[in-house]
Protein backbone atom coordinates (compact mmCIF):
# COMPACT_ATOMS: atom_id res chain seq x y z
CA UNK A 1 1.03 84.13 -101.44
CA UNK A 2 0.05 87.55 -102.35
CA UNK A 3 0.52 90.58 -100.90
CA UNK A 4 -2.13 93.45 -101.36
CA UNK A 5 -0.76 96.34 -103.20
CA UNK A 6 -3.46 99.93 -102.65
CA UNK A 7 -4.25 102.35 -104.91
CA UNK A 8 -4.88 105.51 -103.77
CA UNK A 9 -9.01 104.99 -103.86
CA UNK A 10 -7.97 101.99 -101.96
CA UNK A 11 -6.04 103.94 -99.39
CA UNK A 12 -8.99 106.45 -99.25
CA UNK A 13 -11.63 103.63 -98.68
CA UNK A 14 -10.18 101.90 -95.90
CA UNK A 15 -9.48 105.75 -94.25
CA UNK A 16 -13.08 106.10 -93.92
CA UNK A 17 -14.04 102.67 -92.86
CA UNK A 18 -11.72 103.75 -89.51
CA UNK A 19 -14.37 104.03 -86.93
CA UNK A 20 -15.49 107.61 -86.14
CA UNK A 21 -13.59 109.23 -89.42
CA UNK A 22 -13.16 111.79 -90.00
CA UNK A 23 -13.16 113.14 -86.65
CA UNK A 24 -10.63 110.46 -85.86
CA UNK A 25 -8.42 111.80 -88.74
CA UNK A 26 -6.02 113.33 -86.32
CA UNK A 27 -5.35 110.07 -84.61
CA UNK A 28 -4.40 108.41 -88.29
CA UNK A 29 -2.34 111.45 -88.19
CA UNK A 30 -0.63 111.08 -84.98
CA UNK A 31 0.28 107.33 -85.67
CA UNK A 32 1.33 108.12 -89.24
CA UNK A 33 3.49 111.06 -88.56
CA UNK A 34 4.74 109.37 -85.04
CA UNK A 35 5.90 105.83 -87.39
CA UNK A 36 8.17 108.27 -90.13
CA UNK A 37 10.20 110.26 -87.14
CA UNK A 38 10.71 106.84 -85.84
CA UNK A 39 11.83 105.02 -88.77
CA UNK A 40 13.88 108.24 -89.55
CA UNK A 41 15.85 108.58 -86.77
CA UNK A 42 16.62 104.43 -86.84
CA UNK A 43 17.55 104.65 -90.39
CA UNK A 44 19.58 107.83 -89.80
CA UNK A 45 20.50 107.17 -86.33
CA UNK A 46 23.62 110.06 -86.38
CA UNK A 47 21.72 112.73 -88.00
CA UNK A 48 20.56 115.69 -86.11
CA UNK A 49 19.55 117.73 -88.54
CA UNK A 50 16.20 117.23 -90.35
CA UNK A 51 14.27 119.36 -92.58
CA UNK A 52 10.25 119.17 -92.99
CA UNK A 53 9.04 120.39 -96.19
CA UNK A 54 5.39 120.35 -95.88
CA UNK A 55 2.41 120.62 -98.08
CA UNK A 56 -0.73 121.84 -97.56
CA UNK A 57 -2.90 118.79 -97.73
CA UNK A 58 -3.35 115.60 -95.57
CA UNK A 59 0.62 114.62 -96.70
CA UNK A 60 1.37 118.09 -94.99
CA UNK A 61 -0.59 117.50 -92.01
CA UNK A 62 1.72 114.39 -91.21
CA UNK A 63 5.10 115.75 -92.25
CA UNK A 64 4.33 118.08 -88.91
CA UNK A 65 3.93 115.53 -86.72
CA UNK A 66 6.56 114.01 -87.47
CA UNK A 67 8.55 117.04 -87.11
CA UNK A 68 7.04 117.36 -83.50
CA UNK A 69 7.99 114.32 -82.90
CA UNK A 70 11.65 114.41 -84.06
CA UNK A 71 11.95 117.66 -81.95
CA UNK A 72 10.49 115.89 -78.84
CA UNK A 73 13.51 112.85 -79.25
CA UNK A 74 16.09 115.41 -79.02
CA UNK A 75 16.50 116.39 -82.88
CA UNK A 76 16.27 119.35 -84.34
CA UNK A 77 13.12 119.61 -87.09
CA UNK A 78 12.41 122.76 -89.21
CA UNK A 79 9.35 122.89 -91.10
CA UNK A 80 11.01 124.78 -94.18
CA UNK A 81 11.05 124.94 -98.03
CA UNK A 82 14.74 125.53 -98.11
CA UNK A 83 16.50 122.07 -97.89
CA UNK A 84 19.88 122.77 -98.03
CA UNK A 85 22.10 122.44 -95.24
CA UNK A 86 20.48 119.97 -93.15
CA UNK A 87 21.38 115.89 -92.30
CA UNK A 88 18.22 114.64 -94.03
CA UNK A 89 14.84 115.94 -95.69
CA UNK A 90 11.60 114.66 -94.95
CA UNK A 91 9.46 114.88 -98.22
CA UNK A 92 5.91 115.54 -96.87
CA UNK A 93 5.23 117.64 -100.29
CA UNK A 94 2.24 115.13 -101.98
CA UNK A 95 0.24 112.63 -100.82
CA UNK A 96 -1.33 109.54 -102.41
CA UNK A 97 -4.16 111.27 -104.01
CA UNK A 98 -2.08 113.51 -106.26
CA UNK A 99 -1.94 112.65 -109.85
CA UNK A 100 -0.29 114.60 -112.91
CA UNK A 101 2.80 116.60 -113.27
CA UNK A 102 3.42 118.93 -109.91
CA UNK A 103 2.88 122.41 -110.71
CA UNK A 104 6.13 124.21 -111.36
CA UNK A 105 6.47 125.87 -108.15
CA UNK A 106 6.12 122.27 -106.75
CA UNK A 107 8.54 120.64 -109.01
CA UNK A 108 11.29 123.31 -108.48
CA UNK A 109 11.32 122.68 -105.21
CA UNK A 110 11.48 118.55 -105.70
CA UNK A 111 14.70 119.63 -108.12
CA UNK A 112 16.06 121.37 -105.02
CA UNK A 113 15.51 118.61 -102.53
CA UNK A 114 17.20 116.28 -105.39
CA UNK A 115 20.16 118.16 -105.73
CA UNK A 116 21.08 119.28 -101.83
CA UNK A 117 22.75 116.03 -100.71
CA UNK A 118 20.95 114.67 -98.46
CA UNK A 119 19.02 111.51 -98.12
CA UNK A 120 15.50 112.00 -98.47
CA UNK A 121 12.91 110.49 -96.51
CA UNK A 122 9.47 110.14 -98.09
CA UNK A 123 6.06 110.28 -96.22
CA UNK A 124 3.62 107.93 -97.89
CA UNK A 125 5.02 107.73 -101.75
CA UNK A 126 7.37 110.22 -102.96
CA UNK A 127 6.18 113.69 -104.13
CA UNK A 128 5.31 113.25 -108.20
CA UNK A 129 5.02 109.79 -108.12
CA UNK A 130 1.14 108.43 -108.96
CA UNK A 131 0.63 106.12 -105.91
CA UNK A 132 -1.84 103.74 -107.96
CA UNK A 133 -0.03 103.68 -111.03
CA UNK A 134 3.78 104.21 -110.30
CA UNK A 135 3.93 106.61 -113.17
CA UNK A 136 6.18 109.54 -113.19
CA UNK A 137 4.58 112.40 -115.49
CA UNK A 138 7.17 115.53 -114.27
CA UNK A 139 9.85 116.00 -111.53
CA UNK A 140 9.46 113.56 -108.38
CA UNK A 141 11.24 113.21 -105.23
CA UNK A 142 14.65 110.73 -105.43
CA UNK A 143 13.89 108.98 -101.83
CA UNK A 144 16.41 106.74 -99.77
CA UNK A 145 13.76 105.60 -97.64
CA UNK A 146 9.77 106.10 -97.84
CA UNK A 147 7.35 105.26 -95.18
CA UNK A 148 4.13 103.97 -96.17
CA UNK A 149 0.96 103.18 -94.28
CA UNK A 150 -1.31 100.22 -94.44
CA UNK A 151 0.16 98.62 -97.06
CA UNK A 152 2.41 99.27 -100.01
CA UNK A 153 0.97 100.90 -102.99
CA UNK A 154 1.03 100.34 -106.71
CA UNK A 155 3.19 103.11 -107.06
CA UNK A 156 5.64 101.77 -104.49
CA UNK A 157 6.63 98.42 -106.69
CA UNK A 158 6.15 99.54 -110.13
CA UNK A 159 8.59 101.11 -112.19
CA UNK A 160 8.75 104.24 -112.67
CA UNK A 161 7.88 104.87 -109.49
CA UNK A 162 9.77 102.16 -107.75
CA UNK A 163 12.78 103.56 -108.91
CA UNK A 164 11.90 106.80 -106.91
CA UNK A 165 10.62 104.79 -103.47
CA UNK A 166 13.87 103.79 -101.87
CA UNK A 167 13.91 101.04 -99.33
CA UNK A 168 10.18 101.03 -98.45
CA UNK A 169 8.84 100.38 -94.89
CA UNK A 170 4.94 99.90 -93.93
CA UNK A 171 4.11 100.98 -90.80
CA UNK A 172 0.45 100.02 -89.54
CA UNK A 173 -1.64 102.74 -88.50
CA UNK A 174 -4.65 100.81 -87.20
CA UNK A 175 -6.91 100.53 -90.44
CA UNK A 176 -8.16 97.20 -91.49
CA UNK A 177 -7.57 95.44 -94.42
CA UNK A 178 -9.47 95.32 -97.89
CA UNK A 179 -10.00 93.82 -101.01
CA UNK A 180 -7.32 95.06 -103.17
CA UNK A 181 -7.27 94.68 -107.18
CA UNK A 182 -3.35 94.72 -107.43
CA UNK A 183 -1.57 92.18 -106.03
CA UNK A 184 2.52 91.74 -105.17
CA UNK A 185 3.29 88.11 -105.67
CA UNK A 186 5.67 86.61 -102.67
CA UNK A 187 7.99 83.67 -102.37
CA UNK A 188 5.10 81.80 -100.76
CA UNK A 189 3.17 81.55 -104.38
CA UNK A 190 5.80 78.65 -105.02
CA UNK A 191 3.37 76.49 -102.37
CA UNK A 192 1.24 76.36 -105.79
CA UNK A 193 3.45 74.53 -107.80
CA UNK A 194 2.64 70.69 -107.71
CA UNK A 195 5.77 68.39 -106.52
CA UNK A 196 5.73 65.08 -107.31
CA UNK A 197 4.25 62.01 -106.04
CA UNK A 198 5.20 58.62 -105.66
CA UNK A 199 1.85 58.27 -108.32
CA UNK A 200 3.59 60.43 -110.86
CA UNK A 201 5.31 59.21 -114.52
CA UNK A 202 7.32 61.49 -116.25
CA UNK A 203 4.19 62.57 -118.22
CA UNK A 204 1.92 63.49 -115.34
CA UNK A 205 5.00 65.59 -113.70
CA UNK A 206 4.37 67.87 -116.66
CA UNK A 207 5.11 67.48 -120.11
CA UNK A 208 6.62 70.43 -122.31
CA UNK A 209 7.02 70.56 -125.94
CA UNK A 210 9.57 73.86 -126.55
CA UNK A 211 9.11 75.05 -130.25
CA UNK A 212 12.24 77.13 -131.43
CA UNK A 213 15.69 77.35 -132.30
CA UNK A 214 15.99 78.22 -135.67
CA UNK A 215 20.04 78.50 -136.96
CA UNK A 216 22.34 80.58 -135.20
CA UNK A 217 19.45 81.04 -132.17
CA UNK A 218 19.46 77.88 -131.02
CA UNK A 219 20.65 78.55 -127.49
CA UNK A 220 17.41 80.67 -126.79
CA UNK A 221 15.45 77.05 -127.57
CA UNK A 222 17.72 75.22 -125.50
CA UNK A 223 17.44 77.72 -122.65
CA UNK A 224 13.97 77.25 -122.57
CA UNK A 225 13.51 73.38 -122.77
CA UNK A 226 16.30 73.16 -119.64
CA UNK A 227 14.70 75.37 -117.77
CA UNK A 228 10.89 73.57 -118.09
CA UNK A 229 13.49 70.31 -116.97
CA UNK A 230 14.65 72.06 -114.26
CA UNK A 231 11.36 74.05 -113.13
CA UNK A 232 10.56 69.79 -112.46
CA UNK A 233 8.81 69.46 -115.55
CA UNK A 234 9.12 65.28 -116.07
CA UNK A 235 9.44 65.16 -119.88
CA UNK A 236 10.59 67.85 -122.38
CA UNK A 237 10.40 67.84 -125.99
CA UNK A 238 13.27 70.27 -127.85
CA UNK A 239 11.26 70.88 -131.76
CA UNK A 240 13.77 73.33 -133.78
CA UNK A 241 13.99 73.29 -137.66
CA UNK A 242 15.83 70.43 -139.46
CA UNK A 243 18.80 72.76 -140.13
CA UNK A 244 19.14 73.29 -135.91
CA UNK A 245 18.79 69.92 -134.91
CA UNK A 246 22.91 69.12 -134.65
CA UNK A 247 23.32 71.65 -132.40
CA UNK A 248 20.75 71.22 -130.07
CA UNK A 249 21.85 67.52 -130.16
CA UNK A 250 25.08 68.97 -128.68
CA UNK A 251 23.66 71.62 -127.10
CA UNK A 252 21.35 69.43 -124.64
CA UNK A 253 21.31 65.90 -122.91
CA UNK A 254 17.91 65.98 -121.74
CA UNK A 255 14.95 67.00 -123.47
CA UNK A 256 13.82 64.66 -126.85
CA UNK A 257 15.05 66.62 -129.57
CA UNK A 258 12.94 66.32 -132.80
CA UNK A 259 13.45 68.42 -136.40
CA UNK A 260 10.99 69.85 -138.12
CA UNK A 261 10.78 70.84 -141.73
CA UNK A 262 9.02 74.64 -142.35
CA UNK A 263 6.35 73.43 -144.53
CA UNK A 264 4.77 70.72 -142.72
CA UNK A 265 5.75 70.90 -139.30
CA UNK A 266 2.22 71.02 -137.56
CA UNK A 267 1.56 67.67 -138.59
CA UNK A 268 4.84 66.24 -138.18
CA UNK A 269 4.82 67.07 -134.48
CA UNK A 270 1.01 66.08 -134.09
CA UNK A 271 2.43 62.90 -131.61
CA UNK A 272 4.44 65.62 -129.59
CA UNK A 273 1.34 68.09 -129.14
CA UNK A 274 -0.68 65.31 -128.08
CA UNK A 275 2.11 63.92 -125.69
CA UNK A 276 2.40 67.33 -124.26
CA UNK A 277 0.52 69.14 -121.42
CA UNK A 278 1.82 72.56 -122.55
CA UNK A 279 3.68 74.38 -125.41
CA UNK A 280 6.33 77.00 -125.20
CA UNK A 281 6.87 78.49 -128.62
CA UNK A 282 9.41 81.62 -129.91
CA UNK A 283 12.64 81.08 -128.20
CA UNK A 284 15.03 81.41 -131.19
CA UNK A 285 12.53 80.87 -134.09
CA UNK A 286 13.59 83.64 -136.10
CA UNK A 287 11.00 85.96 -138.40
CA UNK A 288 10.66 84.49 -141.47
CA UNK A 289 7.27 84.40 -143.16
CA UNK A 290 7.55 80.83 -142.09
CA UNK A 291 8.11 80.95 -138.96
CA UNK A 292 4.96 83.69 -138.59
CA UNK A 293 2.58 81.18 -140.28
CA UNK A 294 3.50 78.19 -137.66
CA UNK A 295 3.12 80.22 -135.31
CA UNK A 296 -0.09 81.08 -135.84
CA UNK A 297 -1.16 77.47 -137.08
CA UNK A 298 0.03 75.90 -133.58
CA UNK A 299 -1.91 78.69 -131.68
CA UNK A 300 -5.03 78.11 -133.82
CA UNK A 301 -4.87 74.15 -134.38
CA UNK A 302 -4.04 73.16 -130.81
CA UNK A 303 -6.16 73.17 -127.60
CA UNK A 304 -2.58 72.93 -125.41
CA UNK A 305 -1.82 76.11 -122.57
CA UNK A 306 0.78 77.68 -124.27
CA UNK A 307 3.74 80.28 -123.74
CA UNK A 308 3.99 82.85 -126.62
CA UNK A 309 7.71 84.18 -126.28
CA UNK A 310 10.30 86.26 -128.16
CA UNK A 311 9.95 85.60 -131.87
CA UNK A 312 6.67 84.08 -131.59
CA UNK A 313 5.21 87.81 -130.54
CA UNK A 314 6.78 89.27 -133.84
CA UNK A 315 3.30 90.31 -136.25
CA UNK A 316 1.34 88.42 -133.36
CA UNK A 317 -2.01 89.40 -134.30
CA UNK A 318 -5.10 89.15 -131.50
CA UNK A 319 -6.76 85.92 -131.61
CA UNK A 320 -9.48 83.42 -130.21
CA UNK A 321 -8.17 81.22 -128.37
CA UNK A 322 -9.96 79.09 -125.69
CA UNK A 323 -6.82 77.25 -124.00
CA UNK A 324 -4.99 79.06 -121.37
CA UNK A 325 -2.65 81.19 -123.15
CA UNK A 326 0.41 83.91 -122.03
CA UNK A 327 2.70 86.44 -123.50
CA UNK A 328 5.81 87.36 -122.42
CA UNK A 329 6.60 90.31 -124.15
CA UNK A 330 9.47 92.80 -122.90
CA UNK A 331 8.46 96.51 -123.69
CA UNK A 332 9.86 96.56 -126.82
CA UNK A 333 7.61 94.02 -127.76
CA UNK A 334 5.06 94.82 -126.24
CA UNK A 335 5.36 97.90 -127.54
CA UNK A 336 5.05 96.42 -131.29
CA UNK A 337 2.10 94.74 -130.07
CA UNK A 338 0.19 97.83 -128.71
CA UNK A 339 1.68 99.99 -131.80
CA UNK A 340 3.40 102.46 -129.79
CA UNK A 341 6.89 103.35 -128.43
CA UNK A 342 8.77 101.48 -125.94
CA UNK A 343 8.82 104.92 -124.11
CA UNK A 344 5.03 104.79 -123.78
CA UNK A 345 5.08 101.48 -122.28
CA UNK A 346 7.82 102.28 -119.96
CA UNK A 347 6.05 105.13 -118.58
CA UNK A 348 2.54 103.34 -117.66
CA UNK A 349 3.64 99.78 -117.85
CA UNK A 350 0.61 98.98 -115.88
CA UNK A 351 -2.03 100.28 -118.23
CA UNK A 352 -0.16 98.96 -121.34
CA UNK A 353 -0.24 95.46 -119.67
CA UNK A 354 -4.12 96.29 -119.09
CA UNK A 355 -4.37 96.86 -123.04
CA UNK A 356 -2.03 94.19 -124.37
CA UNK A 357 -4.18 91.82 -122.34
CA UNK A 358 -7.72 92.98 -123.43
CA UNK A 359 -6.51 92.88 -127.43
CA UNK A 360 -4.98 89.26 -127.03
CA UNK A 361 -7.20 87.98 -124.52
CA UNK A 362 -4.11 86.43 -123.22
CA UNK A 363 -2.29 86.44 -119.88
CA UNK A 364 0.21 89.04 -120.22
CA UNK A 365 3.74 88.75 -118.53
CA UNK A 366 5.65 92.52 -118.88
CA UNK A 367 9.32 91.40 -117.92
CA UNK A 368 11.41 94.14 -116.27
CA UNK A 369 12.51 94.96 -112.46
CA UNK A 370 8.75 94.46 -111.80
CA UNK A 371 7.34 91.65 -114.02
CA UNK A 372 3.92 92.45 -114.48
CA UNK A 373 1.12 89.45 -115.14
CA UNK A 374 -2.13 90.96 -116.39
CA UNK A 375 -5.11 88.89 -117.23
CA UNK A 376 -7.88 90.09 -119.22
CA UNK A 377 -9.47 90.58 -116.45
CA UNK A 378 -8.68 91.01 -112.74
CA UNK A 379 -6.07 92.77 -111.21
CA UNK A 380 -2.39 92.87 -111.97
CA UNK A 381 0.04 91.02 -110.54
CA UNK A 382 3.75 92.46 -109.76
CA UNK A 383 6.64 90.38 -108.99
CA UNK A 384 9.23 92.30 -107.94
CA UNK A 385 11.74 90.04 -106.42
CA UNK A 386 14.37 89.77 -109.10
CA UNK A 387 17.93 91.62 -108.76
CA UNK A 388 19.30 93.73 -111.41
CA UNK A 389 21.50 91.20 -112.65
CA UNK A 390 18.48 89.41 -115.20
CA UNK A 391 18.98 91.78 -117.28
CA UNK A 392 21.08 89.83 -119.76
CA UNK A 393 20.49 87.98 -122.69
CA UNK A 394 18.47 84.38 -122.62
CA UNK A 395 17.38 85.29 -119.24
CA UNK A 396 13.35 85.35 -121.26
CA UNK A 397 14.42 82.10 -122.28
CA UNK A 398 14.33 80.89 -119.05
CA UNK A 399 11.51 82.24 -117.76
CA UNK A 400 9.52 80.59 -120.64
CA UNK A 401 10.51 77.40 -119.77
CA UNK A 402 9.42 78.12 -116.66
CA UNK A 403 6.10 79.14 -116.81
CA UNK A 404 5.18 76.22 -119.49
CA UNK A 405 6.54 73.76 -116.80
CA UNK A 406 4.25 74.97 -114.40
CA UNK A 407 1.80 75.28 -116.93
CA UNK A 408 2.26 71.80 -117.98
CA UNK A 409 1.83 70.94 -113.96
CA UNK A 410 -1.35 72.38 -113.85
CA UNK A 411 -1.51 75.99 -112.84
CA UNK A 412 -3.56 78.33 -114.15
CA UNK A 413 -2.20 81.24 -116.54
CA UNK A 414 -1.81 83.74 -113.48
CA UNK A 415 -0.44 81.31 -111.34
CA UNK A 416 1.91 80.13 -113.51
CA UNK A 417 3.04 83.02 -114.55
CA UNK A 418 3.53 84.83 -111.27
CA UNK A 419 5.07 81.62 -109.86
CA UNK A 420 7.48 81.43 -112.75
CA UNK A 421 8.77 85.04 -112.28
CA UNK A 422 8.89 84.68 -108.62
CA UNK A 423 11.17 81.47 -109.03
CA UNK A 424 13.31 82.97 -111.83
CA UNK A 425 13.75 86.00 -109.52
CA UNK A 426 14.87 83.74 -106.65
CA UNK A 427 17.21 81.80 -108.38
CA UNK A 428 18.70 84.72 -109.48
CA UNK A 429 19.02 86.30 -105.82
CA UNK A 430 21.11 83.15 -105.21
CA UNK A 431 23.79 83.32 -107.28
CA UNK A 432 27.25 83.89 -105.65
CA UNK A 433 28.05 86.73 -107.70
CA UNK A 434 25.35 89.32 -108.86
CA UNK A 435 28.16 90.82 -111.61
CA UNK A 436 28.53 89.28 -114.82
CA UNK A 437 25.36 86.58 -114.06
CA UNK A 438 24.30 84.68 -117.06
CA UNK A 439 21.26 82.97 -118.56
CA UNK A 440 22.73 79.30 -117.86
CA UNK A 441 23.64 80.02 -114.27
CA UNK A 442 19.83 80.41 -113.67
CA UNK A 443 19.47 76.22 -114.51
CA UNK A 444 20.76 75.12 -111.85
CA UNK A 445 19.67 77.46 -109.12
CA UNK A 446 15.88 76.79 -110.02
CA UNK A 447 15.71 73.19 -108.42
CA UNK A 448 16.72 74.71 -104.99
CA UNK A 449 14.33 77.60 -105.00
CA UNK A 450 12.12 75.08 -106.06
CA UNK A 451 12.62 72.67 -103.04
């Protein structure tokens, strides 16, 4: 269900727990440098021509075998620093244990590897990319293809650094597996999510109450209330402002709508919150001082799990809340949240997770190429299985639904939340076309992945 993702202490540990290390380096050596000439010459199987460019460190010391090797299959392998003119370039520059900006000699020569046309083969991670953080802080190799051992690393799946990795193989090595604190969620976390019985009502298949949709964002309500329906939640409940409630009566079949008027709306969906097993609330709510205080009055007056989405996160402040509860902030949200730039979260998305989660005591879900979930405590987990193609607009909305349906079923925040992304990343993947994809294609490709 999950896959173990090593940091670079990780990576270190299990090293030394190899019996006999580290006398019996050279034989993690041999096996390490032995798997990249392999993979190398079957991912480049016409290419002759490969250049080594070797540091001086443990990295190095594989990047030669693996030249030996190449040579002894008929290639021709040149340990060099110059990288132009050959068929491919083996980056054997940094290992996992370098962190920081590479020192200008360093990164001039990762600009040169860049910019000579060939595809580049990484040993381990890519040069200037932090193995246990993915983040980039200078110049880092551009690989087509990087060889890992063990395991994947942090720095392999999240973004920046995933961006850098290429098509990423592991090859084993002979070192056992350990505890790990990051995680990489797989299709196989989907075994969590409850199906239904011949026992169940539509109540105890999960019950949703969406709260939203606020004039002229309506659809972002909608999107989110379909999606709980078709995530197999048994009975959704579609709450938008009075002014909404004709178009989501046109809008959607399904769900039972209800309006709601600003100034007492708590109590006037007090029978919904009690129906419901979990609350979604922001999709479409708009930022009115208004919608702000309900906000804050469902979060603080109910005891439901609860989804806090889009406009909901707008002047979220940290609160105390016992029920299970999860944010799904993009990083310009979270960004507002943490009070810092959207450039700041980009560039450690992991630690700004870490921080968002801590201040909110919240489950926090970081949407983006890798969807982060962070509890306050515990490891992060990565999902990393959606394609390009969700980035477009209402594809949150969707996800929220999601995650409050599984919520509703049952799961715990972390659960629910990895499930959810891995589902929504899924359905995604099957779409017929990957161009021009949109939020409401997503609907009815969840049941299947689902199934």
């Amino acid at each position: 269900m999950r896959e173990s993702l090593v940091t670079a202490a990780e990576m270190r540990a299990a090293e030394e727990a190899y019996p006999g290390f580290p006398q019996t380096v050279s034989e993690l050596m041999e096996r390490a440098g032995t798997a990249v000439a392999i993979e190398a010459m079957s991912a480049f199987p016409g290419c002759r021509r490969f250049a080594v460019v070797c540091g001086k460190g443990s990295n190095g010391g594989d990047g030669r075998v693996t030249a030996r090797v190449l040579r002894e299959h008929g290639r021709e392998a040149v340990q060099t620093r110059e990288p132009e003119g050959f068929d491919v370039v083996i980056d054997a520059l940094l290992g996992t244990g370098v962190r920081g900006a590479p020192r200008p000699a360093l990164a001039k020569l990762i600009r040169r590897i860049n910019a000579c046309g060939a595809p580049v083969v990484a040993v381990d991670v890519p040069s200037g990319v932090d193995a246990s953080t993915g983040e980039v802080r200078g110049d880092a190799i551009d690989a087509a293809l990087t060889i890992t051992f063990h395991a994947r690393k942090v720095g392999h799946v999240v973004a920046p650094g995933r961006f850098h990795a290429g098509h990423v193989v592991v090859a084993d090595i002979g070192l056992r597996s350990q505890p790990t604190a990051a995680s990489r969620a797989t299709e196989s976390i989907l075994r969590l999510v409850p199906r239904r019985s011949a026992h169940d009502s539509k109540f105890s298949a999960g019950s949703v109450l969406v709260v939203g949709g606020a004039p002229g964002t309506t659809s972002a309500a909608v999107l989110s209330a379909m999606a709980a329906l078709r995530a197999d939640a048994g009975y959704v409940t579609l709450a938008v402002p009075r002014a909404a409630l004709s178009t989501a009566e046109a809008l959607a079949l399904e769900p039972v709508k209800r309006g709601f008027r600003w100034a007492d709306a708590v109590e006037a969906l007090a029978p919904e919150l009690e129906r419901a097993g979990a609350l979604a609330i922001g999709p479409g709510l708009g930022r009115s001082p208004q919608a702000t205080s309900l906000v804050r009055a469902l979060l603080e007056q109910t005891s439901l799990p609860a989804v806090v989405d889009a406009d909901a996160l707008h002047e979220l402040e940290p609160f105390v809340r016992a029920a299970p509860t999860v944010l799904t902030p993009h990083a310009g949200e979270l960004a507002r949240l943490l009070g810092c730039s959207a450039e700041e979260v980009a560039a450690a998305r992991l630690d700004a997770a870490r921080r968002a989660a801590e201040r909110y005591q919240a489950v926090v879900v970081l949407k983006g190429a890798d969807t982060i979930v962070q509890a306050p405590d515990g490891g992060p987990v990565v999902a990393d299985l959606g394609p390009p193609s969700l980035a477009t607009a209402g594809t949150g909305d969707v996800l929220t639904g999601v995650i409050a349906a599984f919520l509703a079923k049952g799961l715990a925040p972390v659960d629910a939340a990895a499930a959810g992304a891995v589902a929504h990343g899924l359905a995604a993947a099957r779409a017929q076309s990957q161009s021009g994809l949109i939020a409401s294609d997503l609907l009815a490709l969840l049941p299947a992945v689902l199934g």
